[in-house]
C-alpha atoms as a PDB file:
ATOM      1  CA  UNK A   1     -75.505   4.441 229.459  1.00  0.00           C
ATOM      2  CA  UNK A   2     -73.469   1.325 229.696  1.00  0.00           C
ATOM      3  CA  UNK A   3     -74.714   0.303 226.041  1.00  0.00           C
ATOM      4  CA  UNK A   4     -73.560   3.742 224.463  1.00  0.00           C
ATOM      5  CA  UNK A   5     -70.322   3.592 225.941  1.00  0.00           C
ATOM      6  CA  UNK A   6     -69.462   0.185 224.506  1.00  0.00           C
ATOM      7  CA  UNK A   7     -70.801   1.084 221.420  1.00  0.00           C
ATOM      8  CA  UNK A   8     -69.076   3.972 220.839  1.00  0.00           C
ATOM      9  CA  UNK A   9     -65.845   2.656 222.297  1.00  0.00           C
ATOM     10  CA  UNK A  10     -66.451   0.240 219.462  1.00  0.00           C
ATOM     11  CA  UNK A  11     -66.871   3.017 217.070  1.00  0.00           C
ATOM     12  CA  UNK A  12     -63.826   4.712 218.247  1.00  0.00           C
ATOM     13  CA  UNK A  13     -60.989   1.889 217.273  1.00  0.00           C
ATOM     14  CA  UNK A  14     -60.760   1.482 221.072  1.00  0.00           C
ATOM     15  CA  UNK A  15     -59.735  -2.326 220.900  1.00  0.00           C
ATOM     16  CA  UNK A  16     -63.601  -3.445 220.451  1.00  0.00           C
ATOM     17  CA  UNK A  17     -65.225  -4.961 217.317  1.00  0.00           C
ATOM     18  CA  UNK A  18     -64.647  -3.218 214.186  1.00  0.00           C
ATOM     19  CA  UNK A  19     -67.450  -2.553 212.165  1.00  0.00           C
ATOM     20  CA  UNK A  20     -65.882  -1.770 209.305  1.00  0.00           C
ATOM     21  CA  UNK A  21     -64.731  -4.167 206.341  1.00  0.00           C
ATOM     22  CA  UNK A  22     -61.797  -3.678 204.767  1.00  0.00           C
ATOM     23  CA  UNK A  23     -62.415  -4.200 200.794  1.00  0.00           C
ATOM     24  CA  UNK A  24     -58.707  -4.022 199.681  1.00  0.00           C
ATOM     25  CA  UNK A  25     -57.979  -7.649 201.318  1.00  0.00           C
ATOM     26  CA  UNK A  26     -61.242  -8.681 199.522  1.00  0.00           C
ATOM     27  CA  UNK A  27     -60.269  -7.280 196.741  1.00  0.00           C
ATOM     28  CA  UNK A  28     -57.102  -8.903 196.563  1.00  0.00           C
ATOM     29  CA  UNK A  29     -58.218 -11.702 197.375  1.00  0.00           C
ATOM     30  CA  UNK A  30     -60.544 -11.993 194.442  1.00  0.00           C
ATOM     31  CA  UNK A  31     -58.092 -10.898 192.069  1.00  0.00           C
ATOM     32  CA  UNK A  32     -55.789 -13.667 192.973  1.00  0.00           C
ATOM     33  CA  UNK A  33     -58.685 -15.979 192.585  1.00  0.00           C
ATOM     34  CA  UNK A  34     -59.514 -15.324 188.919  1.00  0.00           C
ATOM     35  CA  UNK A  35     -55.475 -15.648 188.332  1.00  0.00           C
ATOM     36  CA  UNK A  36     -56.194 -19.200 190.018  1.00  0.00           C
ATOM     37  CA  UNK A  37     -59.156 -20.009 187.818  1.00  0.00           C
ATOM     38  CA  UNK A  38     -57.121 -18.868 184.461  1.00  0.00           C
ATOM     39  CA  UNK A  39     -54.337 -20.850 184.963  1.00  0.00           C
ATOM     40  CA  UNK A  40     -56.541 -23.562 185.939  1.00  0.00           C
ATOM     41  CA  UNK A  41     -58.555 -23.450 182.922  1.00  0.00           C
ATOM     42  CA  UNK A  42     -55.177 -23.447 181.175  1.00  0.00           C
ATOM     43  CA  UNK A  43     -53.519 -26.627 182.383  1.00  0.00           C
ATOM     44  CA  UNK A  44     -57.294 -28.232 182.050  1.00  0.00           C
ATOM     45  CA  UNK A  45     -56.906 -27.106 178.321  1.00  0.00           C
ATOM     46  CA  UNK A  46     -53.468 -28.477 178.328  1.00  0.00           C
ATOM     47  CA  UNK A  47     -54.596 -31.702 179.217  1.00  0.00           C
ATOM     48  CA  UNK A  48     -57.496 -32.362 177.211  1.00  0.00           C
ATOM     49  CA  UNK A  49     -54.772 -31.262 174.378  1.00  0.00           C
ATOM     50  CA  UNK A  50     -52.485 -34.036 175.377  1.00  0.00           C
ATOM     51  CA  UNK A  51     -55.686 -36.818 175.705  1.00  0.00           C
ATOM     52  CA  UNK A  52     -56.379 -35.838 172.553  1.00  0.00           C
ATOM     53  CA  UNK A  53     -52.684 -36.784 171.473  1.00  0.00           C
ATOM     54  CA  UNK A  54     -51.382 -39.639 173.293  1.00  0.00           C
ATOM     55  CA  UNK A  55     -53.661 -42.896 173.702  1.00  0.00           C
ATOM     56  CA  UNK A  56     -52.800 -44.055 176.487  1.00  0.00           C
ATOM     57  CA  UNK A  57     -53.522 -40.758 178.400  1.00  0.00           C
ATOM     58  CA  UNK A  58     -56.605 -40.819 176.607  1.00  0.00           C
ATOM     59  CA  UNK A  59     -57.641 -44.081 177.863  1.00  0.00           C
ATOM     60  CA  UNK A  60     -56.725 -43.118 181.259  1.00  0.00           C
ATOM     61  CA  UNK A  61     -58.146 -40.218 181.394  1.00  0.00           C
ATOM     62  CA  UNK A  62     -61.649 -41.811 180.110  1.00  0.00           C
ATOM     63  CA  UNK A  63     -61.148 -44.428 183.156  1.00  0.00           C
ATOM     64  CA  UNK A  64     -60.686 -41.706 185.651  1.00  0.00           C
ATOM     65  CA  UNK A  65     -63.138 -39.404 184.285  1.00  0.00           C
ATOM     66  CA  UNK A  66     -65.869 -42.766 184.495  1.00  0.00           C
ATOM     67  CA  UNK A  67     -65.090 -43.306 187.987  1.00  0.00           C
ATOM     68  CA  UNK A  68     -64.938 -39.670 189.261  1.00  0.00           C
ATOM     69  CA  UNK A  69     -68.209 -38.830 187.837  1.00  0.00           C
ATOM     70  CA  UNK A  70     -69.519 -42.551 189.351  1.00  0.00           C
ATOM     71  CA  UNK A  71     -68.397 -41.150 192.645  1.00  0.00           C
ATOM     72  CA  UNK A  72     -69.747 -37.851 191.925  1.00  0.00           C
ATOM     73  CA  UNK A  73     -73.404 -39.260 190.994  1.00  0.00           C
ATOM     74  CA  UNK A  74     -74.033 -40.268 194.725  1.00  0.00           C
ATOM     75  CA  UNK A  75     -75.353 -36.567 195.824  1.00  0.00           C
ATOM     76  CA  UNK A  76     -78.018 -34.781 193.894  1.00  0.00           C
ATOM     77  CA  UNK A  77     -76.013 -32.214 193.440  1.00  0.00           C
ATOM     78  CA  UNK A  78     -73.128 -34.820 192.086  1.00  0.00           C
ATOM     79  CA  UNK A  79     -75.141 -35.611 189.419  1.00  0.00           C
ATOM     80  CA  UNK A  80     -74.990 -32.678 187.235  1.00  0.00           C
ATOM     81  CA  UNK A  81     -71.368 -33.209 187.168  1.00  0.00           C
ATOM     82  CA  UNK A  82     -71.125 -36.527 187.274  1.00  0.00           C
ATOM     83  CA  UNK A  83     -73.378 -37.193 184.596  1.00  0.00           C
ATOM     84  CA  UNK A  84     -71.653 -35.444 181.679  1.00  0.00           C
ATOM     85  CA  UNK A  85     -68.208 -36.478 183.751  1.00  0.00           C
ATOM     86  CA  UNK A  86     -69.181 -40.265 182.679  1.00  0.00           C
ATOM     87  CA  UNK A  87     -70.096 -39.314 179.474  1.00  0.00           C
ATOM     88  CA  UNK A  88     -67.227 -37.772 178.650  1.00  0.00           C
ATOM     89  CA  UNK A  89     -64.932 -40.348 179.986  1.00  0.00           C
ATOM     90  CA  UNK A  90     -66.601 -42.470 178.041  1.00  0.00           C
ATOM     91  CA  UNK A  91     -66.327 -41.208 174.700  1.00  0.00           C
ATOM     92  CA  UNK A  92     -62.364 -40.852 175.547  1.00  0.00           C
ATOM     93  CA  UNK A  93     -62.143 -44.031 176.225  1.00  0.00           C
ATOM     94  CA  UNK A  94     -63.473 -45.066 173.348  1.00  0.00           C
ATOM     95  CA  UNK A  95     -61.899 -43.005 170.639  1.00  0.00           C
END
């Protein structure tokens, strides 16, 4: 009896647990993320735009890139972004 009670006290909204999820904060949540990931993708495409242009970016860029994806290469899972991460760095640098 004791069980029931605090289960459906639960159930109820009586201060307990809620069982429920509420998908409009989820929802919202996701939304905001793709906005995130677009304007991301954005000032990434920006950038690569402007290492293409200036040399000196580029060269820095190529550096970082090298050393990132160095960094990167330490975990097994760092390696399949660290791998093309060097390569890529490299090539900028030496463009």
């Amino acid at each position: 009896m004791g069980r029931s009670c605090v289960l459906s006290k639960c159930l109820d909204g009586g201060g307990g647990l809620h069982l429920a999820i509420d998908r409009r904060d989820s929802s919202g949540k996701i939304i905001g993320m793709n906005g995130t990931i677009i304007l991301a993708l954005i000032v990434l495409g920006l950038l690569a735009a402007a290492a293409l242009t200036f040399k000196p970016l580029r060269k820095t860029m190529g550096l970082l890139l090298v050393i990132l994806g160095a960094i990167a290469c330490l975990t097994f899972f760092g390696l399949i972004i660290g791998v093309p991460m060097i390569i890529v760095g490299g090539i900028l640098l030496f463009i």
